[in-house]
PDB file of N, CA and C in Angstrom:
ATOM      1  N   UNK A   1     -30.982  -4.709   3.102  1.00  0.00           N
ATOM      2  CA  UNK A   1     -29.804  -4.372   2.327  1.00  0.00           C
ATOM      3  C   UNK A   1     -30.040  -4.822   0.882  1.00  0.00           C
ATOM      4  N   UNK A   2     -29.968  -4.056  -0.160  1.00  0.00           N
ATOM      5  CA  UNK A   2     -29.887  -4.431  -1.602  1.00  0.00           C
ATOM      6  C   UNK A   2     -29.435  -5.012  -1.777  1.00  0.00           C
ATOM      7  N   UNK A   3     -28.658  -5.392  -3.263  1.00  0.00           N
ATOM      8  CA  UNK A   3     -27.606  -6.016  -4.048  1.00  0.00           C
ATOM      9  C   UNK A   3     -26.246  -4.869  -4.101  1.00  0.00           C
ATOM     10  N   UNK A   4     -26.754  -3.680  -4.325  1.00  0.00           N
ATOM     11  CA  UNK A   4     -25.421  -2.866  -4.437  1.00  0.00           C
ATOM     12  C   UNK A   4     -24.565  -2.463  -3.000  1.00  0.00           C
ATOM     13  N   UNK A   5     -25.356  -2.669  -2.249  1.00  0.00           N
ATOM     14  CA  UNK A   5     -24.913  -2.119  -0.532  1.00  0.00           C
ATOM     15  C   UNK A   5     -24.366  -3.705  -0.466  1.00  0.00           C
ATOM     16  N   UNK A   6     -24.781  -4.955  -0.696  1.00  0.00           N
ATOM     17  CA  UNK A   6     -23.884  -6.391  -0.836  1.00  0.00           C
ATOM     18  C   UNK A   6     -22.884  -6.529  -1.241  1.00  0.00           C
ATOM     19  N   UNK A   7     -22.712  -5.895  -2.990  1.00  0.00           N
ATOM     20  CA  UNK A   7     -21.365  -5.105  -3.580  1.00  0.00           C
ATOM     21  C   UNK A   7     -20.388  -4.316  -2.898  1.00  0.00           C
ATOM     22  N   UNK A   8     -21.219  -3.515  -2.103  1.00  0.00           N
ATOM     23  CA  UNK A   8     -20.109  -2.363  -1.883  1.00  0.00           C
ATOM     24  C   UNK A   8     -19.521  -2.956  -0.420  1.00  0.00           C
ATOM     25  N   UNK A   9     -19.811  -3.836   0.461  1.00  0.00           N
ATOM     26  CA  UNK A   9     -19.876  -4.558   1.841  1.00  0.00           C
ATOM     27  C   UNK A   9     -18.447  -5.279   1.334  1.00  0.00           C
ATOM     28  N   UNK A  10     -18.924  -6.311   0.350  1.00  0.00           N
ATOM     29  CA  UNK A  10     -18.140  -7.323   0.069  1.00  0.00           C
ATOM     30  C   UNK A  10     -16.823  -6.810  -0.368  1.00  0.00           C
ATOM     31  N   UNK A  11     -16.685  -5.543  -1.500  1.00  0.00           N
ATOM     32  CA  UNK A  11     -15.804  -4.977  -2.340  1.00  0.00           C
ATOM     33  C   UNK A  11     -15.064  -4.274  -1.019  1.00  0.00           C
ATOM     34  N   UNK A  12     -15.684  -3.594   0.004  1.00  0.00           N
ATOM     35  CA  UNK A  12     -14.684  -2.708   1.037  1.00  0.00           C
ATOM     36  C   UNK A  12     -13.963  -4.088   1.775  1.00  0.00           C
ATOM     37  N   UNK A  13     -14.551  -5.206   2.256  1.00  0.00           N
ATOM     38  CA  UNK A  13     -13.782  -6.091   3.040  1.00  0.00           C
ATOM     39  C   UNK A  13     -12.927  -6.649   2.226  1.00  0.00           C
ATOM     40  N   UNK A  14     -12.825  -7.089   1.025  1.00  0.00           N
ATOM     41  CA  UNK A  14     -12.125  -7.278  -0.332  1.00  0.00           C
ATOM     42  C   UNK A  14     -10.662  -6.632  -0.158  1.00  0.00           C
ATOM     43  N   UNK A  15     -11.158  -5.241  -0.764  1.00  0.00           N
ATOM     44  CA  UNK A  15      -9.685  -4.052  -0.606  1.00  0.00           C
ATOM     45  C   UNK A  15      -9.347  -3.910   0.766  1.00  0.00           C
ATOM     46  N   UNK A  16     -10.407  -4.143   1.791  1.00  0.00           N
ATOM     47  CA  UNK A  16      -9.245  -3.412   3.034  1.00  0.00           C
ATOM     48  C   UNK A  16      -8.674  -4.562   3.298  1.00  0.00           C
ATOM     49  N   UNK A  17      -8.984  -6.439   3.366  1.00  0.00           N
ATOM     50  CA  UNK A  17      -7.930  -7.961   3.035  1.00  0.00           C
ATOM     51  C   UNK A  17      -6.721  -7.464   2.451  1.00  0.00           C
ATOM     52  N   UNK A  18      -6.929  -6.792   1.076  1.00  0.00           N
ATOM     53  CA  UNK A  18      -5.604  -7.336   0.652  1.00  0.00           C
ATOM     54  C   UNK A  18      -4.424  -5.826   0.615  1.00  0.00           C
ATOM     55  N   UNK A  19      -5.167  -4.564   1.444  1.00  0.00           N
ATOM     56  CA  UNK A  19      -4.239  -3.814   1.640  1.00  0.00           C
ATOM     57  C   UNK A  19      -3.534  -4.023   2.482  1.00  0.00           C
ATOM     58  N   UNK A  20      -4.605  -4.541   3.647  1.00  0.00           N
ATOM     59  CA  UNK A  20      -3.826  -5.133   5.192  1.00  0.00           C
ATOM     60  C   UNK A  20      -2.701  -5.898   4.622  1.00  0.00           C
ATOM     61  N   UNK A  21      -3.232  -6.784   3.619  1.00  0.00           N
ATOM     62  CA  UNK A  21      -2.232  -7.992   3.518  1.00  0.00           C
ATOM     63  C   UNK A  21      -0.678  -7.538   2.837  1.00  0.00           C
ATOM     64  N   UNK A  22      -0.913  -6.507   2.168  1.00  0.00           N
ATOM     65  CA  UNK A  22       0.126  -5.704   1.309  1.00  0.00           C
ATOM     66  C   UNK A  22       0.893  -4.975   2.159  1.00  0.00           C
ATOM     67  N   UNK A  23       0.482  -4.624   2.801  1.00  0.00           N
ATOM     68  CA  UNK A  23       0.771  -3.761   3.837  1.00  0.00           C
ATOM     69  C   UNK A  23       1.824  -4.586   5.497  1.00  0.00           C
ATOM     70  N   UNK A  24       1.175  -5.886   5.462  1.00  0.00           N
ATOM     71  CA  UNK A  24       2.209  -6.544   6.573  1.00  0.00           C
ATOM     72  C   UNK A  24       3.195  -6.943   6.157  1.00  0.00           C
ATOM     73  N   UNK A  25       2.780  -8.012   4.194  1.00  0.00           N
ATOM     74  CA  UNK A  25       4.142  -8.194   3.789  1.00  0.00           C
ATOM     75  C   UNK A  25       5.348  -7.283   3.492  1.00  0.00           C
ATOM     76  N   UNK A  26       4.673  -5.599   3.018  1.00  0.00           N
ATOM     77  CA  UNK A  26       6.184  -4.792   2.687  1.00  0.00           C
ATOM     78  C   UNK A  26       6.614  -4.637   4.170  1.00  0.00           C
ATOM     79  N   UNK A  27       5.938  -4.418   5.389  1.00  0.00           N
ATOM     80  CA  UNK A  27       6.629  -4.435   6.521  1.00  0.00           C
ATOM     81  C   UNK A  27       7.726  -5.527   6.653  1.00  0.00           C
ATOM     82  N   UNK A  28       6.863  -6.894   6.407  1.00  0.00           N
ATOM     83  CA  UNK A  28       7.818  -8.210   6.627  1.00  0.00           C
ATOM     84  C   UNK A  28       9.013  -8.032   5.634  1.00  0.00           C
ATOM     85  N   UNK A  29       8.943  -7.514   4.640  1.00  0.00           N
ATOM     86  CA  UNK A  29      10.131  -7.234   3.843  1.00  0.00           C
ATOM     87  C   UNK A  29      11.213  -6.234   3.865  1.00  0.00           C
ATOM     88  N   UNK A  30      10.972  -5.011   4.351  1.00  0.00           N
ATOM     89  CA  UNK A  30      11.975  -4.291   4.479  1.00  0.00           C
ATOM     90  C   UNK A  30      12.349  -5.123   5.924  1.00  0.00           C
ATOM     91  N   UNK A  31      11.893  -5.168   7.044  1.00  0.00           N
ATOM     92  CA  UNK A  31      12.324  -5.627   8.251  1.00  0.00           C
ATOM     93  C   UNK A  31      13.274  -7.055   8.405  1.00  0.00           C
ATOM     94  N   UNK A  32      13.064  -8.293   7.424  1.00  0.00           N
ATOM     95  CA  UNK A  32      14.259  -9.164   6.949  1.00  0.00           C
ATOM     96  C   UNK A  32      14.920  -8.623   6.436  1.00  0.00           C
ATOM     97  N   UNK A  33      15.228  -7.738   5.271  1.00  0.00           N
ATOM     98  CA  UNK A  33      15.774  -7.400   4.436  1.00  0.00           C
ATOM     99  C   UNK A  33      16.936  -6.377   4.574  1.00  0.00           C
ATOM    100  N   UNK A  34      16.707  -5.754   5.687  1.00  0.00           N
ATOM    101  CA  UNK A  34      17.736  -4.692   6.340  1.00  0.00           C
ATOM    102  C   UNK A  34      19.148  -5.583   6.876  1.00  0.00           C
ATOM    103  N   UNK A  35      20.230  -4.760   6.657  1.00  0.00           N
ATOM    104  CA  UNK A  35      20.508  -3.232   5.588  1.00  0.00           C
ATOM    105  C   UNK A  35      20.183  -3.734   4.375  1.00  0.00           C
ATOM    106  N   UNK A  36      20.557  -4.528   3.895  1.00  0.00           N
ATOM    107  CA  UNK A  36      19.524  -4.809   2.004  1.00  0.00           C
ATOM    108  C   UNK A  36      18.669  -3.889   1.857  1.00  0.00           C
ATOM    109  N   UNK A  37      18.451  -2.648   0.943  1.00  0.00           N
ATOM    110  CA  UNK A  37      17.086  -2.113   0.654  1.00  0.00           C
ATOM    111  C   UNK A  37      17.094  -2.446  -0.990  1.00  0.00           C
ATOM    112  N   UNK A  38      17.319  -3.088  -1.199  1.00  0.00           N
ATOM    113  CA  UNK A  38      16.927  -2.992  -2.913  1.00  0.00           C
ATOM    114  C   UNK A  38      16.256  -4.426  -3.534  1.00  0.00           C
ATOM    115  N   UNK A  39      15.219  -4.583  -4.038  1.00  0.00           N
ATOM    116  CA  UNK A  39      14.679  -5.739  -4.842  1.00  0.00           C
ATOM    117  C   UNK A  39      14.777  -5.648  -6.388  1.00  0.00           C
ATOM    118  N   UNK A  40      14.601  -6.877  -6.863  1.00  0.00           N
ATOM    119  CA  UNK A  40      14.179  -7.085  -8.095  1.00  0.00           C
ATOM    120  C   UNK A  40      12.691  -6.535  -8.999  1.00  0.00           C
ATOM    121  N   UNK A  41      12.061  -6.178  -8.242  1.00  0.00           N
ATOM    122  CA  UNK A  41      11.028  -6.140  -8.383  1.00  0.00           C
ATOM    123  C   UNK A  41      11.016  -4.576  -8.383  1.00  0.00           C
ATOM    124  N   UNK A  42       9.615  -4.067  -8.806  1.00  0.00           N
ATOM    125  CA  UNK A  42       9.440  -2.474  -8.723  1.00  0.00           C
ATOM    126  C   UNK A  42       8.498  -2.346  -7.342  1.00  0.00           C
ATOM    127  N   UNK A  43       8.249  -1.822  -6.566  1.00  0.00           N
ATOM    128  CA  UNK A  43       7.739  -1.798  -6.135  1.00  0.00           C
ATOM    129  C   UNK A  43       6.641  -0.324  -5.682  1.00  0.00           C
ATOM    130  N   UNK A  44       6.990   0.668  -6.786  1.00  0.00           N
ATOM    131  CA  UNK A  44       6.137   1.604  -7.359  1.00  0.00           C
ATOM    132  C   UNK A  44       4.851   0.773  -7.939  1.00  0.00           C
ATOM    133  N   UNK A  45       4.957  -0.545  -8.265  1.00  0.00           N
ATOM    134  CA  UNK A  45       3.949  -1.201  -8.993  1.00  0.00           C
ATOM    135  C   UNK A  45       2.696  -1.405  -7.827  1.00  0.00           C
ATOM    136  N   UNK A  46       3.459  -1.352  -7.009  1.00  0.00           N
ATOM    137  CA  UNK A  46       2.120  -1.670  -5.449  1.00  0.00           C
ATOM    138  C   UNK A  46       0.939  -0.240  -5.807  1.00  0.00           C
ATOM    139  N   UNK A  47       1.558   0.874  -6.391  1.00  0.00           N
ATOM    140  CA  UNK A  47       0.605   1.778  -6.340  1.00  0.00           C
ATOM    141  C   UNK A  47      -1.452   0.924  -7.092  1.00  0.00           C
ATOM    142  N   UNK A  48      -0.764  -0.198  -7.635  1.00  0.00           N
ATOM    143  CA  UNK A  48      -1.834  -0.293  -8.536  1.00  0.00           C
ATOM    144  C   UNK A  48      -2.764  -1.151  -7.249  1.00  0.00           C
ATOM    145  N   UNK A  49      -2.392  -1.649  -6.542  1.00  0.00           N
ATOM    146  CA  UNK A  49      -3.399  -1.889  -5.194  1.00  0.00           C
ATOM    147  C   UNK A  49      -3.585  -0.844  -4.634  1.00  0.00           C
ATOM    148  N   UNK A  50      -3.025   0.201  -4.590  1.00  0.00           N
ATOM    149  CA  UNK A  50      -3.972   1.772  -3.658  1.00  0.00           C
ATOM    150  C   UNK A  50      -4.834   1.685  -4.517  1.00  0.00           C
ATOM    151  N   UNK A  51      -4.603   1.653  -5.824  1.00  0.00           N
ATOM    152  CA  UNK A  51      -6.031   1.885  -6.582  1.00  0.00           C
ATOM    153  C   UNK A  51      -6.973   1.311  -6.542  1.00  0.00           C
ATOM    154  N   UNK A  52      -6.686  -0.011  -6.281  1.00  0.00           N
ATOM    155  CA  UNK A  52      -7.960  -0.336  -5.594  1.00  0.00           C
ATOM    156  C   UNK A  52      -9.264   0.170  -4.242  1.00  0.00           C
ATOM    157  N   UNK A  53      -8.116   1.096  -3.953  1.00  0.00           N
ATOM    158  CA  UNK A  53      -8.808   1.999  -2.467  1.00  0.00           C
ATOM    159  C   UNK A  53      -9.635   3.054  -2.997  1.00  0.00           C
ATOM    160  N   UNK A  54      -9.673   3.445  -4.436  1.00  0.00           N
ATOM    161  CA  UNK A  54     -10.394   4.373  -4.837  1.00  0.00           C
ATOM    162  C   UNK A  54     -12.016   4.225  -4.124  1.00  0.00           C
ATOM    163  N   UNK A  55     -12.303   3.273  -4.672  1.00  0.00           N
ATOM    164  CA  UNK A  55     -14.083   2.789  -4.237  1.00  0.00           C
ATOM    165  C   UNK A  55     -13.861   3.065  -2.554  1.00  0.00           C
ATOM    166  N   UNK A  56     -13.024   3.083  -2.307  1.00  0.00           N
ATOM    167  CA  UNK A  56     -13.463   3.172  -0.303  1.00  0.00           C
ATOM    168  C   UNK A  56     -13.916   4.251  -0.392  1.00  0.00           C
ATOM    169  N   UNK A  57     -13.403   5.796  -0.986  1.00  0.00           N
ATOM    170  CA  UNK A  57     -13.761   6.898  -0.760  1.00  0.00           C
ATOM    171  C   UNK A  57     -14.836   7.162  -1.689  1.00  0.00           C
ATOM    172  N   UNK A  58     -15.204   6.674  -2.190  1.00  0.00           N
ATOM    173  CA  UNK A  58     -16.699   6.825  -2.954  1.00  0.00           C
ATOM    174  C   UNK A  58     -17.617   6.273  -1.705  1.00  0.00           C
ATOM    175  N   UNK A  59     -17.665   5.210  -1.214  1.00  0.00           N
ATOM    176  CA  UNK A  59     -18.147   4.319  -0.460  1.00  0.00           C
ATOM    177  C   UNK A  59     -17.965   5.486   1.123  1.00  0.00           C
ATOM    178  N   UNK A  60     -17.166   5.426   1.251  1.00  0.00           N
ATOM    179  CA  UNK A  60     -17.576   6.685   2.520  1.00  0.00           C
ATOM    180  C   UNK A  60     -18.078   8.158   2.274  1.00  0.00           C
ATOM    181  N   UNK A  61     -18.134   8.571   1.193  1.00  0.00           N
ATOM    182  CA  UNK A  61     -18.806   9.251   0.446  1.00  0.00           C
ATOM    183  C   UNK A  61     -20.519   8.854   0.837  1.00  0.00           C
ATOM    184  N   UNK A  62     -20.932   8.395  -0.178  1.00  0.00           N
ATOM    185  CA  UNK A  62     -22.724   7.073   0.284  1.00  0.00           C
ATOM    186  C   UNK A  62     -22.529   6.849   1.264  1.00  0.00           C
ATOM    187  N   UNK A  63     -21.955   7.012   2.408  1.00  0.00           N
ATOM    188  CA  UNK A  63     -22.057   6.571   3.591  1.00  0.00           C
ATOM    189  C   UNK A  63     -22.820   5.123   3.701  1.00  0.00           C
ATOM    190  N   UNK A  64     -21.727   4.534   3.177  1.00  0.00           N
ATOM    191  CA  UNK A  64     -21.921   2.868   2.896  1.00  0.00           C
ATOM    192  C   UNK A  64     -22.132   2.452   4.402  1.00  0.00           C
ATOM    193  N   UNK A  65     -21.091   2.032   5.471  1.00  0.00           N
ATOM    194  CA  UNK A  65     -20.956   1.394   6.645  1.00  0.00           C
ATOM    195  C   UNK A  65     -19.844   0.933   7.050  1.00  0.00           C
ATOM    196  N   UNK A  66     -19.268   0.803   7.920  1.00  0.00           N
ATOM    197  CA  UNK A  66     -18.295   0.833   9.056  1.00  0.00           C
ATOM    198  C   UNK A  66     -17.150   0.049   7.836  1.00  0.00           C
ATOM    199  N   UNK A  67     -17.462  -0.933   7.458  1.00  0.00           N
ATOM    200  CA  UNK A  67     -16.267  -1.007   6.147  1.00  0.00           C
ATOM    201  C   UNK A  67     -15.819  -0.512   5.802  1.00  0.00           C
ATOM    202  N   UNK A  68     -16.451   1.184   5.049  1.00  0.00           N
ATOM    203  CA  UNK A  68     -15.871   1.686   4.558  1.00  0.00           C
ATOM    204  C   UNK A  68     -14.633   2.560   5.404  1.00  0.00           C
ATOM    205  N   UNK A  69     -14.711   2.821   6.250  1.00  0.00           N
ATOM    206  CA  UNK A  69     -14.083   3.329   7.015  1.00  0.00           C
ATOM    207  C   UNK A  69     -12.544   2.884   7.381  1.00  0.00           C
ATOM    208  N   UNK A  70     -12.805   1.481   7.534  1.00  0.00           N
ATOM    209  CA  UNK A  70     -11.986   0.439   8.198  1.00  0.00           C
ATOM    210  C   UNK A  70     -11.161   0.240   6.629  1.00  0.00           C
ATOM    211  N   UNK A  71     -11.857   0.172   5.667  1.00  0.00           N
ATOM    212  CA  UNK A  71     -11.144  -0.263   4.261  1.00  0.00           C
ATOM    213  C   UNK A  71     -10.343   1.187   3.694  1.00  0.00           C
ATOM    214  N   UNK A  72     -10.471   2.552   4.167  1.00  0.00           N
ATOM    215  CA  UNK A  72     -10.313   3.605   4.044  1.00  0.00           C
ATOM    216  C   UNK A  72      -8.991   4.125   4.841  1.00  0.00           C
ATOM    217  N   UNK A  73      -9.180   3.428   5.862  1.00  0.00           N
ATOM    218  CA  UNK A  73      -8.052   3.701   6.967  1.00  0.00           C
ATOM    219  C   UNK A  73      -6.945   2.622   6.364  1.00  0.00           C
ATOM    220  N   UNK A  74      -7.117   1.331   5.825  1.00  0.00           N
ATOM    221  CA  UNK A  74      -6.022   0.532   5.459  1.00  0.00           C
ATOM    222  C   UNK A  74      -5.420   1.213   4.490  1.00  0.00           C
ATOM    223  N   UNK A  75      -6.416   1.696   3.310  1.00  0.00           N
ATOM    224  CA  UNK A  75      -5.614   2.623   2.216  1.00  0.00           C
ATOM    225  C   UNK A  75      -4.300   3.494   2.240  1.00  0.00           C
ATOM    226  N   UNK A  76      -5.103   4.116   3.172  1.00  0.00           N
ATOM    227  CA  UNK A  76      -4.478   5.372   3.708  1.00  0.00           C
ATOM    228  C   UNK A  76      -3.037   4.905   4.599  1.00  0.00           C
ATOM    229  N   UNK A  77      -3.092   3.912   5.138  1.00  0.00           N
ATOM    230  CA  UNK A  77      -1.843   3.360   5.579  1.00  0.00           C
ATOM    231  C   UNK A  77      -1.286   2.736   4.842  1.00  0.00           C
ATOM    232  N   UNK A  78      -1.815   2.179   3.695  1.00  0.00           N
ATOM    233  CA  UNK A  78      -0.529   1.812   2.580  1.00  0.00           C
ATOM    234  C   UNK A  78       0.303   3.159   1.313  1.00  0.00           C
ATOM    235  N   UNK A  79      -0.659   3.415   1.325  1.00  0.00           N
ATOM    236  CA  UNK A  79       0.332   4.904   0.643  1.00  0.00           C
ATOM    237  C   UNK A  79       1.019   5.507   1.462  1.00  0.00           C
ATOM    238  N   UNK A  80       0.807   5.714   2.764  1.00  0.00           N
ATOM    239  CA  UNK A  80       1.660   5.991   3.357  1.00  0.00           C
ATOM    240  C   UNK A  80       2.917   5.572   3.749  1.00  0.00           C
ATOM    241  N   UNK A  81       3.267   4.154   3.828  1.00  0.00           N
ATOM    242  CA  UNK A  81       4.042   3.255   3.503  1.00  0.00           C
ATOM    243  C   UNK A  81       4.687   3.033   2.861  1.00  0.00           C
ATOM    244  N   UNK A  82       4.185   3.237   1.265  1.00  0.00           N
ATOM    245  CA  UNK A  82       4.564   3.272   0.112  1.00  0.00           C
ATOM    246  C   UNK A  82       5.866   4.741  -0.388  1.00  0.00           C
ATOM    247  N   UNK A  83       5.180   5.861  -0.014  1.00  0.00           N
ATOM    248  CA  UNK A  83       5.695   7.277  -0.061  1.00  0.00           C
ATOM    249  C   UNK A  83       7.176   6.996   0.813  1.00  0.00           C
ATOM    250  N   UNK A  84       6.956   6.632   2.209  1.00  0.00           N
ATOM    251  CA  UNK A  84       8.109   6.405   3.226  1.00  0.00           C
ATOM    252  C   UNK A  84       9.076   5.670   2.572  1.00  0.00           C
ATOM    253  N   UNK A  85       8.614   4.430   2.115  1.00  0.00           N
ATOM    254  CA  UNK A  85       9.384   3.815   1.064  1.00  0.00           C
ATOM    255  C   UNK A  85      10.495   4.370   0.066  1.00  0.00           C
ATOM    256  N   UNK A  86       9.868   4.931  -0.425  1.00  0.00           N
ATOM    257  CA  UNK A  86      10.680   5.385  -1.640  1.00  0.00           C
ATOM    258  C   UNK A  86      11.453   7.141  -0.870  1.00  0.00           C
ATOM    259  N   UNK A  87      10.873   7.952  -0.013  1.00  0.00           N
ATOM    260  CA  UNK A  87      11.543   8.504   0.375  1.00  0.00           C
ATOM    261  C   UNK A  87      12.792   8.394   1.358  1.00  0.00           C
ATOM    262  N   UNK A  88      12.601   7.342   2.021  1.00  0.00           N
ATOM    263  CA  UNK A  88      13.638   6.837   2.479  1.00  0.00           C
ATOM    264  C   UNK A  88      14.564   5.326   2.156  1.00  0.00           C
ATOM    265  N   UNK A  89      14.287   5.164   1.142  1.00  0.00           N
ATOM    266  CA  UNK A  89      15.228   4.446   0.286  1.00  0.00           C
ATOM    267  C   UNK A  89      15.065   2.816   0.814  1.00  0.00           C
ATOM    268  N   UNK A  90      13.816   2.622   1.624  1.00  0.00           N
ATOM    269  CA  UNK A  90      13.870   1.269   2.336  1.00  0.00           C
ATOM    270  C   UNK A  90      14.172   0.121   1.591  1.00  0.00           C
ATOM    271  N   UNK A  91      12.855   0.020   0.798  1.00  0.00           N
ATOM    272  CA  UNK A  91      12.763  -0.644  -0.302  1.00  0.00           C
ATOM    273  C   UNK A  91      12.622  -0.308  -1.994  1.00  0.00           C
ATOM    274  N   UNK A  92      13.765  -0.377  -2.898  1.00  0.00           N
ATOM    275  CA  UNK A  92      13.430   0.276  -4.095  1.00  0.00           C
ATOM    276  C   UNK A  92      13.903  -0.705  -4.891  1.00  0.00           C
ATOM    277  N   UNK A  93      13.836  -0.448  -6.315  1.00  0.00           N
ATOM    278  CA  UNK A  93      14.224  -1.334  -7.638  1.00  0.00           C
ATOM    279  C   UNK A  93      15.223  -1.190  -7.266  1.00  0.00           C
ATOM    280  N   UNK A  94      16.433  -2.329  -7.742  1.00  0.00           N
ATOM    281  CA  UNK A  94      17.367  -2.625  -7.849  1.00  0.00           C
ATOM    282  C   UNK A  94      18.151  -1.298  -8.880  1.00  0.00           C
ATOM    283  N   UNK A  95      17.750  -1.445 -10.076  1.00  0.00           N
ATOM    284  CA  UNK A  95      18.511  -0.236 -11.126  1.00  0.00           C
ATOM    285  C   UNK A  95      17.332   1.344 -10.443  1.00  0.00           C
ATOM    286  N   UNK A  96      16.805   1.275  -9.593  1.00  0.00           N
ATOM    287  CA  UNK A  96      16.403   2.698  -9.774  1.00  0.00           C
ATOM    288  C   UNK A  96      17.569   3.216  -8.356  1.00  0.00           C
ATOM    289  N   UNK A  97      17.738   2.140  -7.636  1.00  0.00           N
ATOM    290  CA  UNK A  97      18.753   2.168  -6.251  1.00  0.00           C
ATOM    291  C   UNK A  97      20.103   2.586  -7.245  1.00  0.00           C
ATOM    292  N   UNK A  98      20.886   2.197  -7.873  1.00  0.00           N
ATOM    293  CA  UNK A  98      21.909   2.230  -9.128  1.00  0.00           C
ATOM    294  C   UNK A  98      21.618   3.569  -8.928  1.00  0.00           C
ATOM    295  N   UNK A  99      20.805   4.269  -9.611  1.00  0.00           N
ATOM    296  CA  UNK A  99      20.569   5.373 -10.414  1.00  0.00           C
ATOM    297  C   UNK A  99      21.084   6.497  -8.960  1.00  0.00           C
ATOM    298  N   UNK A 100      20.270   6.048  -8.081  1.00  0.00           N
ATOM    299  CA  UNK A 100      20.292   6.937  -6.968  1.00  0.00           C
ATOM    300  C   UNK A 100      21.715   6.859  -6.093  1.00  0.00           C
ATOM    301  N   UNK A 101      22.569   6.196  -6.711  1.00  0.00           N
ATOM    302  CA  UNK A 101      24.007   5.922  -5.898  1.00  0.00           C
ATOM    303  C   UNK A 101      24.316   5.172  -4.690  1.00  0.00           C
ATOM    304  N   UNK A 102      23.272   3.867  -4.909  1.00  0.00           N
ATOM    305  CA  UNK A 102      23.742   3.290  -3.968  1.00  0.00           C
ATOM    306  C   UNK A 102      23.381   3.440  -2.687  1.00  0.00           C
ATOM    307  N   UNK A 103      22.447   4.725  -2.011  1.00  0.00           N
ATOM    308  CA  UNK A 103      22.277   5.001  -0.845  1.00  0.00           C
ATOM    309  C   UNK A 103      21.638   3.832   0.027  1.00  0.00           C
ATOM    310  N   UNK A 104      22.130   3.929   1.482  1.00  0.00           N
ATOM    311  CA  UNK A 104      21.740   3.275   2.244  1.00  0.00           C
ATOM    312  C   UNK A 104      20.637   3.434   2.888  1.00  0.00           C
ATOM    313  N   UNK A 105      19.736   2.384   3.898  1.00  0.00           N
ATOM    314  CA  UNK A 105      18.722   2.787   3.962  1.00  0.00           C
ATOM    315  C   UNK A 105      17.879   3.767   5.041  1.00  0.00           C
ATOM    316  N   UNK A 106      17.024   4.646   5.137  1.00  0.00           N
ATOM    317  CA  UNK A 106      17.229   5.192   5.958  1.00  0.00           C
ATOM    318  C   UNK A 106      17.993   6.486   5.728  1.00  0.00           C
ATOM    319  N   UNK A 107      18.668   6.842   4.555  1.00  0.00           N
ATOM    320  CA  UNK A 107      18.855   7.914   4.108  1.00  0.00           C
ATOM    321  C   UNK A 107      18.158   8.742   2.821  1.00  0.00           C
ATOM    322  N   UNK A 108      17.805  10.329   2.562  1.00  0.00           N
ATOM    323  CA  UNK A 108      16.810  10.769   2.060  1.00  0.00           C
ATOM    324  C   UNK A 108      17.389  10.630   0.735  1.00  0.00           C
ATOM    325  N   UNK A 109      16.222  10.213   0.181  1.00  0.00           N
ATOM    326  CA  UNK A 109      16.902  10.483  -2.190  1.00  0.00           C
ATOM    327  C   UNK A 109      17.343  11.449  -1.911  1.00  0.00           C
TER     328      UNK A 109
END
């Protein structure tokens, strides 16, 4: 194994850690948080950890190794997460919830 296949090993177990990890806490959060769906926080801002998933699909692309796969599949389950999110009103900004009237959660923007 090179230095860059070391890079790309280390970088897929890297992103697929902290999508997993992104990914249990918004679970752990809408799931306390109900009926509450609204935070302080944005949480459109999480998009900037999918971006970190970019390199998985380069990396399964080179047919890097089983990482990539595994770091590819976490991605893919946090945008998905993310989308559900905001389409169903689970978890959103506080003033973007405002904007949208208040809806409860579990109902469509």
């Amino acid at each position: 194994m090179n230095s860059t296949q070391h890079f790309l090993s280390f970088y897929l177990r890297t992103v697929g850690l902290i999508n997993a990890c992104t990914f249990i806490g918004l679970i752990w959060m809408i799931v306390s948080r109900l009926p509450v769906n609204h935070v302080g926080f944005n949480p459109s801002w999480l998009w900037l950890v999918v971006l970190l998933g970019v390199g998985c699909w380069f990396a399964v692309w080179m047919n890097c190794e089983r990482w990539a796969l595994t770091a590819a599949a976490s991605w893919t389950l946090l945008c998905l997460l993310l989308l559900i999110m905001n389409y169903y009103n689970l978890l959103v900004q506080y003033d973007e919830w405002l904007n949208r009237g208040m809806p409860d959660a579990w109902t469509i923007k």
